[in-house]
Protein backbone atom coordinates (compact mmCIF):
# COMPACT_ATOMS: atom_id res chain seq x y z
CA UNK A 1 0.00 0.00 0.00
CA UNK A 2 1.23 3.37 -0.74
CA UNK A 3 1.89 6.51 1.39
CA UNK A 4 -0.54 8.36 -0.11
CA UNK A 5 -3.41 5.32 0.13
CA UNK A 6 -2.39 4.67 4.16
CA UNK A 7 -3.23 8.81 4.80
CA UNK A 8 -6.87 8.53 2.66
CA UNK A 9 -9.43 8.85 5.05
CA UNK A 10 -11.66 6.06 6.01
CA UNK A 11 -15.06 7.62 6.33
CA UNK A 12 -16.84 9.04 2.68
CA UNK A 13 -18.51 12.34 3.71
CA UNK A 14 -22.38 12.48 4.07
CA UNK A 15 -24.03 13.00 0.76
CA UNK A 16 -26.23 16.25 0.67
CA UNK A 17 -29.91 15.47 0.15
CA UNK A 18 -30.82 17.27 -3.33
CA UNK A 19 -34.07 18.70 -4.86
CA UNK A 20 -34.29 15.45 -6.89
CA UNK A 21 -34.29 13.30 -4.02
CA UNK A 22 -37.64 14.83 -2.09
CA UNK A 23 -38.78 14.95 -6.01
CA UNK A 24 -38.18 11.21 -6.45
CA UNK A 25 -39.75 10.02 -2.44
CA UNK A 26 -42.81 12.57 -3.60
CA UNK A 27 -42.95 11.37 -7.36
CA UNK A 28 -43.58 14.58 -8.37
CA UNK A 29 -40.93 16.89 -10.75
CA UNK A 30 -38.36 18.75 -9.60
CA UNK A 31 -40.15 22.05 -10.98
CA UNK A 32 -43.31 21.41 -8.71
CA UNK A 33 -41.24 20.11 -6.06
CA UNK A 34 -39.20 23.61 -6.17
CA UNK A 35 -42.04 26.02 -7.32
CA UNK A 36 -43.79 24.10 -3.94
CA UNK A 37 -40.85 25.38 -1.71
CA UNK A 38 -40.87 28.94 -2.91
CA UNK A 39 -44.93 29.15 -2.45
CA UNK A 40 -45.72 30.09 -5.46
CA UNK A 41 -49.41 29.99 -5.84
CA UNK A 42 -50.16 28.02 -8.76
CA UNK A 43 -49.28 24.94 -6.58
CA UNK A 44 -51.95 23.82 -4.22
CA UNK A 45 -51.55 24.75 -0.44
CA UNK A 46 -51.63 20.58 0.28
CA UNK A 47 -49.06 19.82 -2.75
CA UNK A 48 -46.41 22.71 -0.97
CA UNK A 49 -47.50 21.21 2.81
CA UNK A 50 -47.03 17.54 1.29
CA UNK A 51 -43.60 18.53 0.22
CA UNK A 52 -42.32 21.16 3.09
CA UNK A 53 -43.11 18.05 4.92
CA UNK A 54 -41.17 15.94 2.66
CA UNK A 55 -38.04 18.13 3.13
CA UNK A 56 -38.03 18.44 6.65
CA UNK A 57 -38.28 14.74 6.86
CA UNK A 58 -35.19 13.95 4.65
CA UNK A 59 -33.34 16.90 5.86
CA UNK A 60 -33.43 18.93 2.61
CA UNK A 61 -32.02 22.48 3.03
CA UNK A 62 -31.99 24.36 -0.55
CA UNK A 63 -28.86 26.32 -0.95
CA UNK A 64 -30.12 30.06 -0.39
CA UNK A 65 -27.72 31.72 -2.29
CA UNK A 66 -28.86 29.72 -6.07
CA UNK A 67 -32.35 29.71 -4.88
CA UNK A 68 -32.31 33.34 -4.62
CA UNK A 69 -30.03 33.33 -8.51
CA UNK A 70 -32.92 31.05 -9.64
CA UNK A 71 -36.31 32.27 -8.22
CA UNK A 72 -35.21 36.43 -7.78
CA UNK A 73 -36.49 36.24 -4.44
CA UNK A 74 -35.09 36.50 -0.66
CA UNK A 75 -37.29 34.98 1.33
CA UNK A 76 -37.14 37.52 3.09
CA UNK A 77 -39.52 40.13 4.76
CA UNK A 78 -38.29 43.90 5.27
CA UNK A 79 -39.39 46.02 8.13
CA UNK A 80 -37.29 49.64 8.58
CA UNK A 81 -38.32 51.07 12.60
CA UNK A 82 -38.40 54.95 12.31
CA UNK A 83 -37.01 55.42 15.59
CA UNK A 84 -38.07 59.21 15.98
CA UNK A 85 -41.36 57.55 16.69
CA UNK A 86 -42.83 58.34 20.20
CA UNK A 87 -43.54 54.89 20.90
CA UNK A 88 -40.45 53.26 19.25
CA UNK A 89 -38.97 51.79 22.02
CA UNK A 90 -42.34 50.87 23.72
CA UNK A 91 -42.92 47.21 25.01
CA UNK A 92 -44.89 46.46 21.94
CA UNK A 93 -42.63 46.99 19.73
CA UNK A 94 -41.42 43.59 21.15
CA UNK A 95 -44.92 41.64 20.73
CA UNK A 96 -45.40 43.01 17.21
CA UNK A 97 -41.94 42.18 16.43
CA UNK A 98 -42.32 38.53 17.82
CA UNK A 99 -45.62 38.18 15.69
CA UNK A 100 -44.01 39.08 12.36
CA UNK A 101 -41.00 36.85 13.17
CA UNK A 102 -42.70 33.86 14.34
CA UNK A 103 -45.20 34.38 11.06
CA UNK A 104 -42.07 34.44 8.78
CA UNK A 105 -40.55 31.43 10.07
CA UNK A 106 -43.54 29.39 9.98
CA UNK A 107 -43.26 30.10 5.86
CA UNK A 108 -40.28 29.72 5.93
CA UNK A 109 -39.37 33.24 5.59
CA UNK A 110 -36.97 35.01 7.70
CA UNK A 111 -36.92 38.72 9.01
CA UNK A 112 -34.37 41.34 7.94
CA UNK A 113 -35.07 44.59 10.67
CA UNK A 114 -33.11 47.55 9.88
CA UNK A 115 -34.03 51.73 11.84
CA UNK A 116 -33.91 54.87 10.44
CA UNK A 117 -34.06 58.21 12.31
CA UNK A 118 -35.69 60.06 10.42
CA UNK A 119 -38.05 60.58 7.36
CA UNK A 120 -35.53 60.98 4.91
CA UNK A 121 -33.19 58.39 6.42
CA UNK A 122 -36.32 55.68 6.50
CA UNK A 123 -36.43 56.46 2.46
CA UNK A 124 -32.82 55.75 2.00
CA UNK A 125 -32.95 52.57 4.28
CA UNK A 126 -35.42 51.04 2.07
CA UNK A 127 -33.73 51.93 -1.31
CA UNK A 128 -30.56 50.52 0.24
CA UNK A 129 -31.78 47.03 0.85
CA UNK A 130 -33.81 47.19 -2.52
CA UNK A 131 -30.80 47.69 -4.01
CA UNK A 132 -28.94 45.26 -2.20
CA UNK A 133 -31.96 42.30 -2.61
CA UNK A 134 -32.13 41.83 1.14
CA UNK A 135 -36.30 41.48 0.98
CA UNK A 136 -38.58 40.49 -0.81
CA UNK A 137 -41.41 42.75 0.47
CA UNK A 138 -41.87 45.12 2.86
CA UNK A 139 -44.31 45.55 6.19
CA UNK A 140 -44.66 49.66 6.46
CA UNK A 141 -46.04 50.28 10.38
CA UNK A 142 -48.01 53.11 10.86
CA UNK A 143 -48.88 54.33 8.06
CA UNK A 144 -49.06 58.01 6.94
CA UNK A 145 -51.28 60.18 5.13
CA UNK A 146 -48.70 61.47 3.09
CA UNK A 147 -46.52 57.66 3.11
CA UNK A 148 -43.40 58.28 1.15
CA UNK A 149 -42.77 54.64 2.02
CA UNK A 150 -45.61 53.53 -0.43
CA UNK A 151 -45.06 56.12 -3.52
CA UNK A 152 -41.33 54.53 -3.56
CA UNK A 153 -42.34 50.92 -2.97
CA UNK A 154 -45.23 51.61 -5.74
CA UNK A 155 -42.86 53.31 -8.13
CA UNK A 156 -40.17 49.91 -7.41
CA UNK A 157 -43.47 47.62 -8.19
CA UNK A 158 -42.55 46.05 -4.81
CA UNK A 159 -44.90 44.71 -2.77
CA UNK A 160 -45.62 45.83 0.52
CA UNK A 161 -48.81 45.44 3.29
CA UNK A 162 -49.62 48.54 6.01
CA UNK A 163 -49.96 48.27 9.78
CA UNK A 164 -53.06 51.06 9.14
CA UNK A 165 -55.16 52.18 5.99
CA UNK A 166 -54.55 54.45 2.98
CA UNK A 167 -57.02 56.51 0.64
CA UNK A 168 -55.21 55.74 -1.86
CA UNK A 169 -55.93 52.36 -1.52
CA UNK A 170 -54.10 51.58 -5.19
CA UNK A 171 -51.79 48.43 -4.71
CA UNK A 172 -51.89 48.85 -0.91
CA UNK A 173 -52.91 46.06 1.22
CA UNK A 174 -53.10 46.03 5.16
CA UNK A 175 -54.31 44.91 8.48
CA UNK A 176 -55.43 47.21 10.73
CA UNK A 177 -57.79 47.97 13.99
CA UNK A 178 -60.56 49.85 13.48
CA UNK A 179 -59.81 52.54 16.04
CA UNK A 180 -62.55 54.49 14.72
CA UNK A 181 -65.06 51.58 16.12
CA UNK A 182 -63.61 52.15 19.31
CA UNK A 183 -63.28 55.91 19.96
CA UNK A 184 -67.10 55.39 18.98
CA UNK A 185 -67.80 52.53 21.51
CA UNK A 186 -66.27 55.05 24.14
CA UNK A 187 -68.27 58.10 23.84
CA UNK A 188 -71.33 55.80 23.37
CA UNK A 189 -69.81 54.46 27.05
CA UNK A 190 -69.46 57.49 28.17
CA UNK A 191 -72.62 58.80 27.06
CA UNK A 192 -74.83 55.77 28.45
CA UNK A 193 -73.18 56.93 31.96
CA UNK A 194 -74.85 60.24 31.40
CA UNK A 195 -71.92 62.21 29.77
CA UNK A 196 -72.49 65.13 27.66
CA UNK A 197 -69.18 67.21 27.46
CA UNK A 198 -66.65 64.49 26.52
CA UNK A 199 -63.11 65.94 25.68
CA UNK A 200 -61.20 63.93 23.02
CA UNK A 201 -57.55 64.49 22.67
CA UNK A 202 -56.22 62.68 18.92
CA UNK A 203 -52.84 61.48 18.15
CA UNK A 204 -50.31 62.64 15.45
CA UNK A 205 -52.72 64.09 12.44
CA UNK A 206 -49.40 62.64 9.75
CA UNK A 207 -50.88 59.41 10.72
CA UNK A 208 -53.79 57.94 9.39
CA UNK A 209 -55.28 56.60 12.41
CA UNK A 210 -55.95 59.94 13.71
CA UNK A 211 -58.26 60.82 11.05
CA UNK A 212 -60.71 57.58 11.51
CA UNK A 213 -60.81 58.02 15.06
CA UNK A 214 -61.34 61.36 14.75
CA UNK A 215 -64.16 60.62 12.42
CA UNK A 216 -65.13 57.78 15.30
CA UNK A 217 -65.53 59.90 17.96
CA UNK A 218 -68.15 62.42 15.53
CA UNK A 219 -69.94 59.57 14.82
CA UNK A 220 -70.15 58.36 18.29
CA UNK A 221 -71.46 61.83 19.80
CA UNK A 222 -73.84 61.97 16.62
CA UNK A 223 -74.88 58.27 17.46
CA UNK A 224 -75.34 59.58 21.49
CA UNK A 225 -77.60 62.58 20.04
CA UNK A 226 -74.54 65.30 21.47
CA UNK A 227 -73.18 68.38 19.51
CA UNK A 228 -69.34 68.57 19.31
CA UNK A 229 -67.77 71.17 20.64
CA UNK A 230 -64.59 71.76 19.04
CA UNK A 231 -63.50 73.40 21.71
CA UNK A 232 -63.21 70.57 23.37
CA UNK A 233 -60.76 68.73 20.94
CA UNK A 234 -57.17 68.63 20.42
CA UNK A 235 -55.34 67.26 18.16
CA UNK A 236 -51.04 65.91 17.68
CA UNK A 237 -50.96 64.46 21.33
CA UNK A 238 -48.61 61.38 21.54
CA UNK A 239 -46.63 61.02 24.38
CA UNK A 240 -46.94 61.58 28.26
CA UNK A 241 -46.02 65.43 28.49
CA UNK A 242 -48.46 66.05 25.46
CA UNK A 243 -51.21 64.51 26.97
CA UNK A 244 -50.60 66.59 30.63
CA UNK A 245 -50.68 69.47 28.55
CA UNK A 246 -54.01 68.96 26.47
CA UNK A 247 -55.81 67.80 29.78
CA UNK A 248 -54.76 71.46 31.60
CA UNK A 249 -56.15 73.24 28.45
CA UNK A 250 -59.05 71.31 28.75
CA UNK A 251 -59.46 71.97 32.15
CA UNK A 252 -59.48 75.39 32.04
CA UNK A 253 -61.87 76.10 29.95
CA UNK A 254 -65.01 77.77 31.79
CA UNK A 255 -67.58 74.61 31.27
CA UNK A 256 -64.85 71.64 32.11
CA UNK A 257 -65.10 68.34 30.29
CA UNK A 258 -66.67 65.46 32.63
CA UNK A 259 -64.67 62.68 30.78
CA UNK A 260 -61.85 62.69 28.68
CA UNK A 261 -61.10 60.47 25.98
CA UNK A 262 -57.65 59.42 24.43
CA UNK A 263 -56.20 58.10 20.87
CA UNK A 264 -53.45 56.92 22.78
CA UNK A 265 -52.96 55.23 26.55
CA UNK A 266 -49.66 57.33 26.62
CA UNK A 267 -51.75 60.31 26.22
CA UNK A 268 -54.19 59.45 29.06
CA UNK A 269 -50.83 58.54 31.14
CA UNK A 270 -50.78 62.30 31.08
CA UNK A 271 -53.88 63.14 31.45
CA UNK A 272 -53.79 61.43 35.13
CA UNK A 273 -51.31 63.44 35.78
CA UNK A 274 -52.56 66.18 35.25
CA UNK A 275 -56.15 65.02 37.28
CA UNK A 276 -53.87 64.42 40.41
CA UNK A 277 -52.01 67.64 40.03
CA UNK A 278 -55.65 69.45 40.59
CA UNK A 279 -56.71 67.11 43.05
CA UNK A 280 -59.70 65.07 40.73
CA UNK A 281 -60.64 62.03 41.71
CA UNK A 282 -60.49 59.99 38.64
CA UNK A 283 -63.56 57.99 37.88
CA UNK A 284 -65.71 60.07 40.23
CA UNK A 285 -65.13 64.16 39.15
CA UNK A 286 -63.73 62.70 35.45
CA UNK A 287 -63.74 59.77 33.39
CA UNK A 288 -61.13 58.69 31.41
CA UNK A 289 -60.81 56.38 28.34
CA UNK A 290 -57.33 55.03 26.05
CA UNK A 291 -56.72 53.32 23.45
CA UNK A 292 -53.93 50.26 23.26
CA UNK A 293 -53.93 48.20 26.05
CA UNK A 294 -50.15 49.18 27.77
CA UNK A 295 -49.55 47.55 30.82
CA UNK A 296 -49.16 51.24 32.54
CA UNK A 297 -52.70 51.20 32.38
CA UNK A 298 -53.27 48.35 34.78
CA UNK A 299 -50.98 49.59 37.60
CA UNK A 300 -52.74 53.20 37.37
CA UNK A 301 -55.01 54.01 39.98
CA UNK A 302 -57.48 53.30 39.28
CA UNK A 303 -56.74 51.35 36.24
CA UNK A 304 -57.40 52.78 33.34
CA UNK A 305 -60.48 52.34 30.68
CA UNK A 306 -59.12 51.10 27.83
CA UNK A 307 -59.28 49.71 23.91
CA UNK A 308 -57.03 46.35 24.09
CA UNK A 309 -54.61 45.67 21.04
CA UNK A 310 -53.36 42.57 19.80
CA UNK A 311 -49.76 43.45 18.59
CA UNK A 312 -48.63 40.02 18.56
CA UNK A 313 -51.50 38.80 16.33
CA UNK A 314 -51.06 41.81 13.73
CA UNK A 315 -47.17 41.20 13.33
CA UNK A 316 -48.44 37.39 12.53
CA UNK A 317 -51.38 38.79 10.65
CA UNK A 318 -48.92 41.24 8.35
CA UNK A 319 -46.11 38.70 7.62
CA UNK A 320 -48.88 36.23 6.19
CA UNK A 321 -50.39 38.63 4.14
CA UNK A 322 -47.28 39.73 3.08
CA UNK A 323 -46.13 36.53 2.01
CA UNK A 324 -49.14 36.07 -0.12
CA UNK A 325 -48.85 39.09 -1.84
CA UNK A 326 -45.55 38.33 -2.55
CA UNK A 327 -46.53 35.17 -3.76
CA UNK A 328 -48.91 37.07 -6.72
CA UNK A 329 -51.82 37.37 -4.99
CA UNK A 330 -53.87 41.00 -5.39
CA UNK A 331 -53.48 43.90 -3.31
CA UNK A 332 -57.11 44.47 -3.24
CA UNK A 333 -57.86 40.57 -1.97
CA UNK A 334 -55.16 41.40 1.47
CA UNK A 335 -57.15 44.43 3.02
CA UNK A 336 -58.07 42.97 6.75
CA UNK A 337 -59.61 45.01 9.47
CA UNK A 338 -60.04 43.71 13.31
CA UNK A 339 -61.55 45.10 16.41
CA UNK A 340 -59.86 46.39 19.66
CA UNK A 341 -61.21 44.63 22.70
CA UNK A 342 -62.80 47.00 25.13
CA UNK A 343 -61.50 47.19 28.66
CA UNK A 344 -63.77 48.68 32.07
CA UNK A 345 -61.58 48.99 34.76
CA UNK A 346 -62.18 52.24 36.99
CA UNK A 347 -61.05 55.28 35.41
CA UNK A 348 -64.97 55.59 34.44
CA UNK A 349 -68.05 56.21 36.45
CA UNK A 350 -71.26 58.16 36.03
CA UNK A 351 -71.03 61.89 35.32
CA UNK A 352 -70.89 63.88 38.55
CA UNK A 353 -73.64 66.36 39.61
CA UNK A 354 -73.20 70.06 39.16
C-alpha cells in the first residue's frame, strides 16, 4: 500500500440530500417540487404542505444563495423602525416584532429589521436594501397620510402590506384595527353613563389613524344625540407630556369636560397626571378612556379604561399577508380590518352632579 493510500481517510462524507431526491420520495418533478418550496401559488396549499413536509423529513435544506439566482427572491420580509417615533422603544414593539417573526418562520421566511431616524433616512434605508436584494417585500407600520414609504415601494413595483389604511388604496394592502369603532364605543360608554361634554384628545394628524378616530368619535357623539364642541378637541398628542398638557387646556376652559377620551394610553398617562395635580378624583369628578392596552394602564389608579390591542396577532397577521402578496396574490384581496377589545376597569363612572 502506498503513502498516499495509508493517509486517505476512512469515512466518505455524508451526501447532501438534493431537490431530486424529495422529487423522487414525492414522485412529483423537480419544478413542482421547487415552485412548492418557494410558495408560489399556482401549486396547491396541500401539494407545498405535502412537500415542506417531505423536506423536513429527509433533511433537505436548498442552498439560499442559487435559490435566490434562480427564483429572484429573498425569502425575506423587510421592516425599517423609524425610531423618531414616540412609541419606538415601547414594550410592543417587542410583541409586534415577535408576531411578524414567528409568522415568517412558519413560511419559511426570515426577518431582515433595519431603523432609520428620520423621514428621509427611513427612504434611503429602504432603497438601500432594494438595491442590495435583502427582501422580498416590505411591512410599512403606521402608516401616513402622506406615506413616502408607499409612492417609492409603488414606483419599485414592490410589494408591501400597512400596519393602518390608505385613501389611496391603489396596490396597498393592510391589516389594521378599526380605532374608529372604538373611539365610537367610548363616547357611546361614556354617554350611556350620562356624559355630555366628553373631551377627546387625537394622536399625530401625519398618521392615518388619527383621522378615523377622529371621524369615530363624531360619529359616536352623533350616534349619542350630542353636539361637538370643538373646543373641546385637540389634536397631535402622543406622548406623556403632550397629553398633561391637552388635559390642563381642557381643564381650564369655563364649562370643564366630565370625561376625557384618548387616541393613545400614553396620552391618558398624562392626562392622570394632570387630574392628580388638581386634586380630581379619577372615575368620580372625570372619566377617562385610552386606546392600546399598555400595561401602565393596569398599575394606574385606578386602572385605566381602555381599547385592548393585539400586537402580537397583527405582526403574525402582516407577515402572512405579506407573504401572499408576494406570492402574486392582489393587493385588493389582502385588506383585513379587526376590532380592539374594550376594557372597564375604573377610570370611568357616572357623570358627577353640578
Amino acid at each position: 500500500m502506498s503513502q498516499k493510500s495509508a493517509i486517505m481517510p476512512a469515512e466518505r462524507s455524508v451526501t447532501r440530500v438534493t431537490i431530486s431526491d424529495v422529487a423522487a420520495a414525492l414522485n412529483l418533478t423537480k419544478s413542482t417540487v421547487s415552485r412548492a418550496m418557494n410558495g408560489y401559488p399556482d401549486i396547491s396549499q396541500a401539494t407545498q404542505l405535502r412537500v415542506k413536509r417531505m423536506a423536513e423529513q429527509m433533511n433537505y435544506q436548498p442552498l439560499s444563495q442559487a435559490q435566490a439566482i434562480r427564483t429572484g427572491r429573498t425569502r425575506s420580509l423587510g421592516l425599517v423602525l423609524q425610531l423618531a417615533d414616540h412609541d419606538a422603544q415601547r414594550p410592543f414593539l417587542a410583541e409586534f416584532l415577535a408576531g411578524l417573526s414567528e409568522g415568517a418562520t412558519t413560511a419559511g421566511y426570515t426577518l431582515t429589521v433595519a431603523s432609520a431616524d428620520s423621514d428621509a433616512h427611513l427612504t434611503e434605508t429602504i432603497r438601500a436594501l432594494l438595491r442590495e436584494r435583502k427582501a422580498d417585500g416590505f411591512i410599512l407600520p403606521r402608516s401616513m397620510v402622506n406615506d413616502p414609504r408607499v409612492a417609492l415601494l409603488r414606483a419599485a413595483t414592490v410589494p408591501f402590506v400597512l400596519f393602518g389604511r390608505q385613501d389611496d388604496a391603489d396596490e396597498c394592502s393592510w391589516f389594521d384595527i378599526r380605532g374608529e369603532d372604538a373611539m365610537r364605543d367610548a363616547v357611546l360608554h361614556l354617554a350611556a353613563l350620562g356624559h355630555s361634554r366628553i373631551g377627546f384628545v387625537n394622536g399625530g394628524t401625519q398618521y392615518t389613524y388619527a383621522k378615523l378616530r377622529g371621524d369615530g368619535f363624531a360619529q359616536g357623539m352623533a350616534q349619542a344625540g350630542l353636539e361637538v364642541d370643538h373646543n373641546l378637541i385637540v389634536e397631535n398628542a402622543v406622548t406623556m407630556e403632550e397629553g398633561a398638557q391637552a388635559a390642563s387646556r381642557l381643564l381650564d376652559m369655563p364649562h370643564t369636560p366630565t370625561a376625557i377620551i384618548c387616541a393613545l394610553d400614553q396620552v391618558a398617562l398624562g392626562v392622570y397626571q394632570t387630574a392628580a395635580d388638581r386634586k380630581l378624583s379619577i372615575g368620580r369628578d372625570l372619566s377617562i378612556i385610552g386606546y392600546d392596552g399598555i400595561l401602565e394602564g393596569t398599575h394606574l389608579r385606578p386602572p385605566l379604561t381602555t381599547f385592548s390591542v393585539d400586537n402580537k396577532q397583527a405582526g403574525a397577521k402582516l407577515a402572512a399577508l405579506l407573504i401572499m402578496r408576494i406570492q402574486g396574490a392582489p393587493a385588493e384581496e389582502l385588506r383585513e380590518t379587526v376590532s380592539a377589545t374594550f376594557i372597564q376597569r375604573g377610570s370611568t363612572g357616572p357623570c358627577p352632579v353640578a
